[in-house]
Protein backbone atom coordinates (compact mmCIF):
# COMPACT_ATOMS: atom_id res chain seq x y z
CA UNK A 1 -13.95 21.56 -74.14
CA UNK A 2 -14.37 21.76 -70.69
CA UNK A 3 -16.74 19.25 -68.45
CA UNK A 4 -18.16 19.35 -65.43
CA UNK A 5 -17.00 17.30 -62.46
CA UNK A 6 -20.25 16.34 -59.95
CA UNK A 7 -19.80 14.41 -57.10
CA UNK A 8 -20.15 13.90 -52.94
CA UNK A 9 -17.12 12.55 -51.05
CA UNK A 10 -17.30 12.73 -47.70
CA UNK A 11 -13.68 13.97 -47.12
CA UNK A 12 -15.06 17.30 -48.85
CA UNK A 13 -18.89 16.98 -47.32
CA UNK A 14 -20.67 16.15 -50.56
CA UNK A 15 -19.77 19.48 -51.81
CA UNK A 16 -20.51 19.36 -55.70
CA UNK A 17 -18.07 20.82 -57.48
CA UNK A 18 -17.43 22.65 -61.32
CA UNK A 19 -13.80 22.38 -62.48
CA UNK A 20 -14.59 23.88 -65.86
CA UNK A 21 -17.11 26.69 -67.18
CA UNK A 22 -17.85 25.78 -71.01
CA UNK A 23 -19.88 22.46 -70.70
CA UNK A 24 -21.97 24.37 -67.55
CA UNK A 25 -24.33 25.24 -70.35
CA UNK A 26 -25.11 21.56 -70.76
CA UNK A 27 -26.75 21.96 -67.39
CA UNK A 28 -29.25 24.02 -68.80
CA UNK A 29 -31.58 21.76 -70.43
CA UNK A 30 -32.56 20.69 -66.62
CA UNK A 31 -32.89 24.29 -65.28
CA UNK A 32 -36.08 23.88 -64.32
CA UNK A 33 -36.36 21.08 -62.43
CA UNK A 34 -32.82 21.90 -60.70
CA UNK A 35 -35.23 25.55 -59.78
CA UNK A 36 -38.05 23.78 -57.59
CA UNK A 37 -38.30 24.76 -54.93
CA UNK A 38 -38.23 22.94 -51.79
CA UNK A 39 -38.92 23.07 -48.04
CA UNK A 40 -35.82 22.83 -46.01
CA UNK A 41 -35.30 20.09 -43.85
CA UNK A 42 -35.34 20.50 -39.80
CA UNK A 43 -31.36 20.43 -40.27
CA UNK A 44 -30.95 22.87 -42.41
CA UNK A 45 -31.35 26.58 -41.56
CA UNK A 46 -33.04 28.54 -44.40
CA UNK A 47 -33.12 32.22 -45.86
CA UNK A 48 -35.81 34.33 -44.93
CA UNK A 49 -38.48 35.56 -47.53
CA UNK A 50 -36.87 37.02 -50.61
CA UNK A 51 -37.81 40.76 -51.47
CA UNK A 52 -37.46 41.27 -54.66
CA UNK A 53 -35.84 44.96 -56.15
CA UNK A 54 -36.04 45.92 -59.89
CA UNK A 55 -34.06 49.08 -61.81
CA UNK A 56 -34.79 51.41 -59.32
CA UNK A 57 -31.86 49.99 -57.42
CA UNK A 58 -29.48 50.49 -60.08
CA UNK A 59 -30.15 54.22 -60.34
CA UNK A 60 -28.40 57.35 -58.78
CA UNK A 61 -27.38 57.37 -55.13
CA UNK A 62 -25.79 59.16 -52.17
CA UNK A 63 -24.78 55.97 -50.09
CA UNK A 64 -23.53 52.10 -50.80
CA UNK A 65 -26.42 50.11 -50.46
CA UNK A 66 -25.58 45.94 -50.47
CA UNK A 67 -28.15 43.56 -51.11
CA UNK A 68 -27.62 39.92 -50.75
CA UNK A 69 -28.34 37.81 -53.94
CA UNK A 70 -28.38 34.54 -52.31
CA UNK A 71 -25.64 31.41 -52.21
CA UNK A 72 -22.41 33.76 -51.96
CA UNK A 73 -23.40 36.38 -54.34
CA UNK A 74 -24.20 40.38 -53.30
CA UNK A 75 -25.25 43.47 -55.58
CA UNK A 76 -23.69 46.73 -54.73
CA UNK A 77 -25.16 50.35 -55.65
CA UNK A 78 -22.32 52.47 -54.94
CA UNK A 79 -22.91 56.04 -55.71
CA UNK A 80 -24.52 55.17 -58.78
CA UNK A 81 -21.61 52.44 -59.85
CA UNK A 82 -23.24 49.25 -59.73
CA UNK A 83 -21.36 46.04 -59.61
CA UNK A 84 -22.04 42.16 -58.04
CA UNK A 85 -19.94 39.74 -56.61
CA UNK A 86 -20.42 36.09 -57.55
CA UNK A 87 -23.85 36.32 -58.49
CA UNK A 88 -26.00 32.86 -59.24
CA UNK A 89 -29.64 34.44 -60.67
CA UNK A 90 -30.36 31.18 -62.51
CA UNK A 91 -29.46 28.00 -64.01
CA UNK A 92 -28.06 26.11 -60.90
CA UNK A 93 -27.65 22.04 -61.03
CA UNK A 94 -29.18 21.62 -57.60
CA UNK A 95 -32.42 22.22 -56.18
CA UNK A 96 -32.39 25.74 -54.29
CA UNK A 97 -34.40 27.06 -51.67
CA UNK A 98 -34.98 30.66 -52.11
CA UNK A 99 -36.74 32.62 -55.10
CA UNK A 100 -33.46 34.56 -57.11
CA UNK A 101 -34.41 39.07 -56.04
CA UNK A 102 -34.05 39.93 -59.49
CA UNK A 103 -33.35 37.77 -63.02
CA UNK A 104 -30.92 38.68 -65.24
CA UNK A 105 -32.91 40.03 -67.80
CA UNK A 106 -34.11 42.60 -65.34
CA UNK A 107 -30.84 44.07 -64.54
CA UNK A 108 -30.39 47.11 -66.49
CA UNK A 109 -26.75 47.82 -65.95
CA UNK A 110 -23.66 46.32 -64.30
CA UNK A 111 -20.20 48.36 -64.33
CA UNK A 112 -18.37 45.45 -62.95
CA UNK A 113 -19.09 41.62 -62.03
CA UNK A 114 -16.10 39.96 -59.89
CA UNK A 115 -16.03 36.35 -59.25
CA UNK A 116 -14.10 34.72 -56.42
CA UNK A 117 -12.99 31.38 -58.70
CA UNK A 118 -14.75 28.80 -61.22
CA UNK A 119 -16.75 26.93 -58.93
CA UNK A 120 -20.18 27.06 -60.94
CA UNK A 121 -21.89 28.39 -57.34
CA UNK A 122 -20.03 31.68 -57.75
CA UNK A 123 -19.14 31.74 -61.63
CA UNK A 124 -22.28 30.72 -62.58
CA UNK A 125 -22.17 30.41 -66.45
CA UNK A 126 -25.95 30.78 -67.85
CA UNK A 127 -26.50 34.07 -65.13
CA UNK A 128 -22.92 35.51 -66.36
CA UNK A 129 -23.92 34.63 -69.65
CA UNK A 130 -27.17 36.40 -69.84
CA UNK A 131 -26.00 39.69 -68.05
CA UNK A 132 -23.20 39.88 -70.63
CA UNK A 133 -24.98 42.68 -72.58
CA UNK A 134 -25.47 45.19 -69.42
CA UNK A 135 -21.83 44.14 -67.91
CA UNK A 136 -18.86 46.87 -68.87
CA UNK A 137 -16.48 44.56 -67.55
CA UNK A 138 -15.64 41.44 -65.76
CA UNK A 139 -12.95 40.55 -63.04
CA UNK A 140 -11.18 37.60 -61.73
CA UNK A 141 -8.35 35.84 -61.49
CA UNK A 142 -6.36 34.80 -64.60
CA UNK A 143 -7.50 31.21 -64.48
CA UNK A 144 -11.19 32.10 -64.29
CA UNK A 145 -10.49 35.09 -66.66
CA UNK A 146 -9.31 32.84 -69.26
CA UNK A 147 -12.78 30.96 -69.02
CA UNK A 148 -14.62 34.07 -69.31
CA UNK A 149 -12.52 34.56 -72.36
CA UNK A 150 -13.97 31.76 -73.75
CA UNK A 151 -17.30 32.86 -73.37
CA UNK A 152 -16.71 35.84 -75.00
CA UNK A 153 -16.84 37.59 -71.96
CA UNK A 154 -15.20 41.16 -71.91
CA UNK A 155 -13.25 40.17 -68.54
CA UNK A 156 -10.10 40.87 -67.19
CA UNK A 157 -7.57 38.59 -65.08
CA UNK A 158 -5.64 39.97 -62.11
CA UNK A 159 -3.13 38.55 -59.92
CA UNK A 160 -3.27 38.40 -56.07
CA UNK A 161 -2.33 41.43 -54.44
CA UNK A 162 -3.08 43.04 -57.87
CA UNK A 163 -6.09 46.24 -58.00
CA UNK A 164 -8.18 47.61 -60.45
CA UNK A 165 -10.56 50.41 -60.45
CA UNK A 166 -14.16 51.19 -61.80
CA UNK A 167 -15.81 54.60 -60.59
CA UNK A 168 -15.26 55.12 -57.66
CA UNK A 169 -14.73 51.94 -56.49
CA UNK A 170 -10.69 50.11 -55.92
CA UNK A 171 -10.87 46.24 -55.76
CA UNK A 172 -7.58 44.65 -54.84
CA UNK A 173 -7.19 40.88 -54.86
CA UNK A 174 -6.40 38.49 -51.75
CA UNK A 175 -5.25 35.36 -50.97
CA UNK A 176 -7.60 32.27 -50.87
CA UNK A 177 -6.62 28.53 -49.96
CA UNK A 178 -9.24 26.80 -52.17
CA UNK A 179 -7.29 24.48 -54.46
CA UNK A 180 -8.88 21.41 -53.33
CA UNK A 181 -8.91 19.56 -56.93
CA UNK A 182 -5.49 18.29 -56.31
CA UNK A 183 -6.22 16.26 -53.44
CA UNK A 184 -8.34 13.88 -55.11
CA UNK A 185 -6.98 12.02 -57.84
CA UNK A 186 -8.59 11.56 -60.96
CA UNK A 187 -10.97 14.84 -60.28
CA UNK A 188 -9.24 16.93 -62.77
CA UNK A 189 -6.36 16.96 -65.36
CA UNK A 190 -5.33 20.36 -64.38
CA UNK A 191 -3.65 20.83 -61.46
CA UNK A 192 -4.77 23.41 -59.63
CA UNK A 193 -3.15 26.94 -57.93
CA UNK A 194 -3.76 28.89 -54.54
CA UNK A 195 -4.07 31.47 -57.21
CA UNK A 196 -6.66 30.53 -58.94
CA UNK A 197 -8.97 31.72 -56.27
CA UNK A 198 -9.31 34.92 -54.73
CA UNK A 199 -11.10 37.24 -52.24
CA UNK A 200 -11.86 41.03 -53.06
CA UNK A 201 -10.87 44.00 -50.39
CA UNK A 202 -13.39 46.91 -51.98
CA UNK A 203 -12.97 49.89 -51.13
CA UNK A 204 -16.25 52.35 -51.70
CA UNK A 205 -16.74 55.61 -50.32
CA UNK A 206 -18.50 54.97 -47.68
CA UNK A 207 -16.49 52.20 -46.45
CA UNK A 208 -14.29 48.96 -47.41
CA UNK A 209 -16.23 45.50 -48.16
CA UNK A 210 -14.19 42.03 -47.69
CA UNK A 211 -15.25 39.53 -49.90
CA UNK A 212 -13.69 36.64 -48.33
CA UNK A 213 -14.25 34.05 -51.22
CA UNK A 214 -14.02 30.32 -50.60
CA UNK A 215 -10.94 29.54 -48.84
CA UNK A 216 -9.13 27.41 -45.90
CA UNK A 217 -8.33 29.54 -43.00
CA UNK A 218 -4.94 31.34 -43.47
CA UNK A 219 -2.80 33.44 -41.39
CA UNK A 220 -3.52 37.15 -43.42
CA UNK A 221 -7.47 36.59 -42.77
CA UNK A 222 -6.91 37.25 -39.21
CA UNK A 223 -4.73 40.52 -39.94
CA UNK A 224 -6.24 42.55 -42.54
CA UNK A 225 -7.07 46.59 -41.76
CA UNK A 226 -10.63 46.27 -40.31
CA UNK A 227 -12.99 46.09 -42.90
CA UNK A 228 -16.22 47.80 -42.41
CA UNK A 229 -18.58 45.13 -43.38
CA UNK A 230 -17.61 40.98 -44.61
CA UNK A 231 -19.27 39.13 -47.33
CA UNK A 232 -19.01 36.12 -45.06
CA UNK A 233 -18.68 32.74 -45.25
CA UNK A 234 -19.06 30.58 -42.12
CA UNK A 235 -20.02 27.00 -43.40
CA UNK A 236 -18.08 24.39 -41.57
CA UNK A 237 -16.13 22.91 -44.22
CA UNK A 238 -13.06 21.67 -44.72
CA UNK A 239 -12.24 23.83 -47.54
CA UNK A 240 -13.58 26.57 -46.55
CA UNK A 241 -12.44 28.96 -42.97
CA UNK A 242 -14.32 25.56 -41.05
CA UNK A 243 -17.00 26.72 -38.31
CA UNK A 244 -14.12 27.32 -36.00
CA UNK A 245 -11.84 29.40 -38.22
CA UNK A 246 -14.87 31.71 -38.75
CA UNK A 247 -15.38 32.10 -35.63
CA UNK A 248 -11.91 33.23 -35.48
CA UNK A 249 -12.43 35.61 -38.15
CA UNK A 250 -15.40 37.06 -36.86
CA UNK A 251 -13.64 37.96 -33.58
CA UNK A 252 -10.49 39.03 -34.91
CA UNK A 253 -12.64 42.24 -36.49
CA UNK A 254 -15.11 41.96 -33.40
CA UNK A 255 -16.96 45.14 -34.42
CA UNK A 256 -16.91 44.55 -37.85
CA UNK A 257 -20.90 43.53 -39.71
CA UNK A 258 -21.18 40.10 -40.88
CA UNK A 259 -23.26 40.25 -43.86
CA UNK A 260 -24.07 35.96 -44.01
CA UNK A 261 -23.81 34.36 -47.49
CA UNK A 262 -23.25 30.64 -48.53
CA UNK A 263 -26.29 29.45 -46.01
CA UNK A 264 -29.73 29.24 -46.56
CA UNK A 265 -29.99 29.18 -50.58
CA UNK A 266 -29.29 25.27 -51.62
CA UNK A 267 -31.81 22.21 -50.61
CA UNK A 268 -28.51 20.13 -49.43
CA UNK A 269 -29.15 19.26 -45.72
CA UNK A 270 -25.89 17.04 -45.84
CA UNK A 271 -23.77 19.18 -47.65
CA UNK A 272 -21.54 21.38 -44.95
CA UNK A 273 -20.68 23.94 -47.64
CA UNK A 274 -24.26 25.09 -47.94
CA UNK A 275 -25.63 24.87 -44.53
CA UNK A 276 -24.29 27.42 -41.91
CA UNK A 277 -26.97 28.31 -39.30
CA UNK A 278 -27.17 32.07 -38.23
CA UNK A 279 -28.38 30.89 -34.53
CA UNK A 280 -25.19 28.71 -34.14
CA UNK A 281 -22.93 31.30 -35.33
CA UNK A 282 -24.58 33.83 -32.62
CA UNK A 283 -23.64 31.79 -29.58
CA UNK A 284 -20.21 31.55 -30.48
CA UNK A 285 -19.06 34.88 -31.70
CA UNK A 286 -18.34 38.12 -29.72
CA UNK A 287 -20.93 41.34 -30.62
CA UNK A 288 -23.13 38.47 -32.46
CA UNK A 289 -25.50 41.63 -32.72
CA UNK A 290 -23.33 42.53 -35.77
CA UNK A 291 -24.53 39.51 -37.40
CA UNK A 292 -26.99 40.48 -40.44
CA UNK A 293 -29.34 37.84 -41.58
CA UNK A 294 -30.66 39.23 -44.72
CA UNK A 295 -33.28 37.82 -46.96
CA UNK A 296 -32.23 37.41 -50.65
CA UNK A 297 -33.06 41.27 -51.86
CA UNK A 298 -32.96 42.80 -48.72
CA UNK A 299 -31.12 46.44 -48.72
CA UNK A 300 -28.32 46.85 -46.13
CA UNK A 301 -26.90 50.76 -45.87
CA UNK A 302 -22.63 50.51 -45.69
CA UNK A 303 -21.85 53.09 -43.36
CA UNK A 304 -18.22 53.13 -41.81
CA UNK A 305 -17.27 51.92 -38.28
CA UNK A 306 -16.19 54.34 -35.85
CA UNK A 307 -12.31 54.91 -35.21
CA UNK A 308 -13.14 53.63 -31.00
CA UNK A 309 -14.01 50.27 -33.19
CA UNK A 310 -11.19 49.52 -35.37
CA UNK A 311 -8.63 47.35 -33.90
């Protein structure tokens, strides 16, 4: 058995924190008060309006449309493949700002759902849980796979640098820096890998997605082949890029769409993890008119950058 670990240190921000998956489900019992909803503070920017989509977005298509799920989780329509990334439709422990696009019970069919690490605000176990029946497959790394096993999942574990296909669609695995368990004794019994923790370089036909995942700043982020859009993080926190680092990464791929996530979604206005502000981040980047606010819902078209703009 599993447990949770909750707490706020300032050395990490106050950034609350799920070691394990199975005892997540104890949360549930207070699902519905940890669902209010709540108006954000002036210090904390928020997410616009959520537009909601249904099964029509699952269906046949001739592009990659993204839409943003809220915290760090996106639903892709590829083709007609359909997958998510991190996806948190229910069931968090904190009180969230922004009304989930679609609940699980709505989704009609997944071909893949990949999740970044165990952290319960990507792997979120009641949301994973409940699309279970729709889901042909699951994908992370072989920690996180191993709690998916647990759950009866039908997942699959992958090293970094390791690929996988589904469709049309090639996911490889890359490097995070997100082990932060081990620097705080007593937090865990396990001790924790870089490994454990991934991003996802996807590769669609109509372009490449990087899912950065949470992670430290690292040398490689700054040198991958120019994606054509980021899942990106830019909270200032220590163990994530930090504010500063990216800003680095968003002007190392200075032509490259920023498609926001892990902002906006959780009523935390002292958390750093959960409060990245769009208007900051536009004063400090190059091309800031790349930046794409989207509301929780809201379709975004993939389309690939131009050979003039990759670096």
């Amino acid at each position: 058995m599993m447990s949770i670990l909750k707490w706020a240190l300032p050395a990490v921000t106050g950034l609350m924190l799920t070691v394990g998956a199975q005892a997540q489900t104890t949360a549930d019992s207070t699902q519905k008060k940890a669902e209010k909803k709540y108006q954000a503070g002036p210090r904390q920017a928020r997410a616009p309006k959520t537009q909601p989509f249904g099964a029509s977005a699952f269906g046949a298509s001739k592009s990659t449309t993204i839409r943003w799920l809220g915290f760090a989780g996106f639903f892709v329509n590829s083709r007609g493949t359909t997958f998510m990334v991190d996806p948190v439709l229910e069931g968090f422990d904190m009180p969230v700002l922004i009304d989930f696009p679609i609940a699980p019970k709505d989704v009609p069919k997944l071909d893949a759902v990949l999740v970044t690490h165990a952290d319960n605000d990507h792997f979120s176990v009641p949301t994973n849980q409940d699309l279970k029946s729709v889901t042909k497959a699951y994908h992370s790394t072989i920690y996180v796979d191993s709690l998916m096993q647990n759950l009866g999942l039908p997942a699959q574990g992958h090293t970094i640098g390791d690929t996988f296909k589904f469709g049309p669609i090639q996911v490889k695995l890359t490097t995070a820096d997100h082990a932060y368990q081990n620097a705080y004794p007593g937090m865990s019994k396990r001790h924790f890998k870089n490994e454990d923790a991934c991003g996802f370089w996807i590769e669609t036909p109509d372009g490449n997605i990087w899912a950065t995942g949470d992670s430290r700043l690292i040398p490689s982020h700054l040198t991958m082949p120019t994606p054509d859009a980021i899942f990106f993080d830019f909270s200032d926190s220590e163990w994530h890029f930090t504010f500063e680092g990216a800003v680095k990464i968003a002007n190392a791929y200075p032509n490259t769409p920023l498609l926001l996530c892990h902002w906006g979604s959780v009523d935390s206005p002292d958390f750093a993890p959960f409060n990245g502000d769009p208007e900051k981040l536009a004063k400090a980047i190059v091309n800031p008119g790349r930046i794409k606010v989207l509301a929780p819902g809201e379709p975004y078209t993939l389309s690939r950058l131009k050979k003039s703009d990759k670096k």
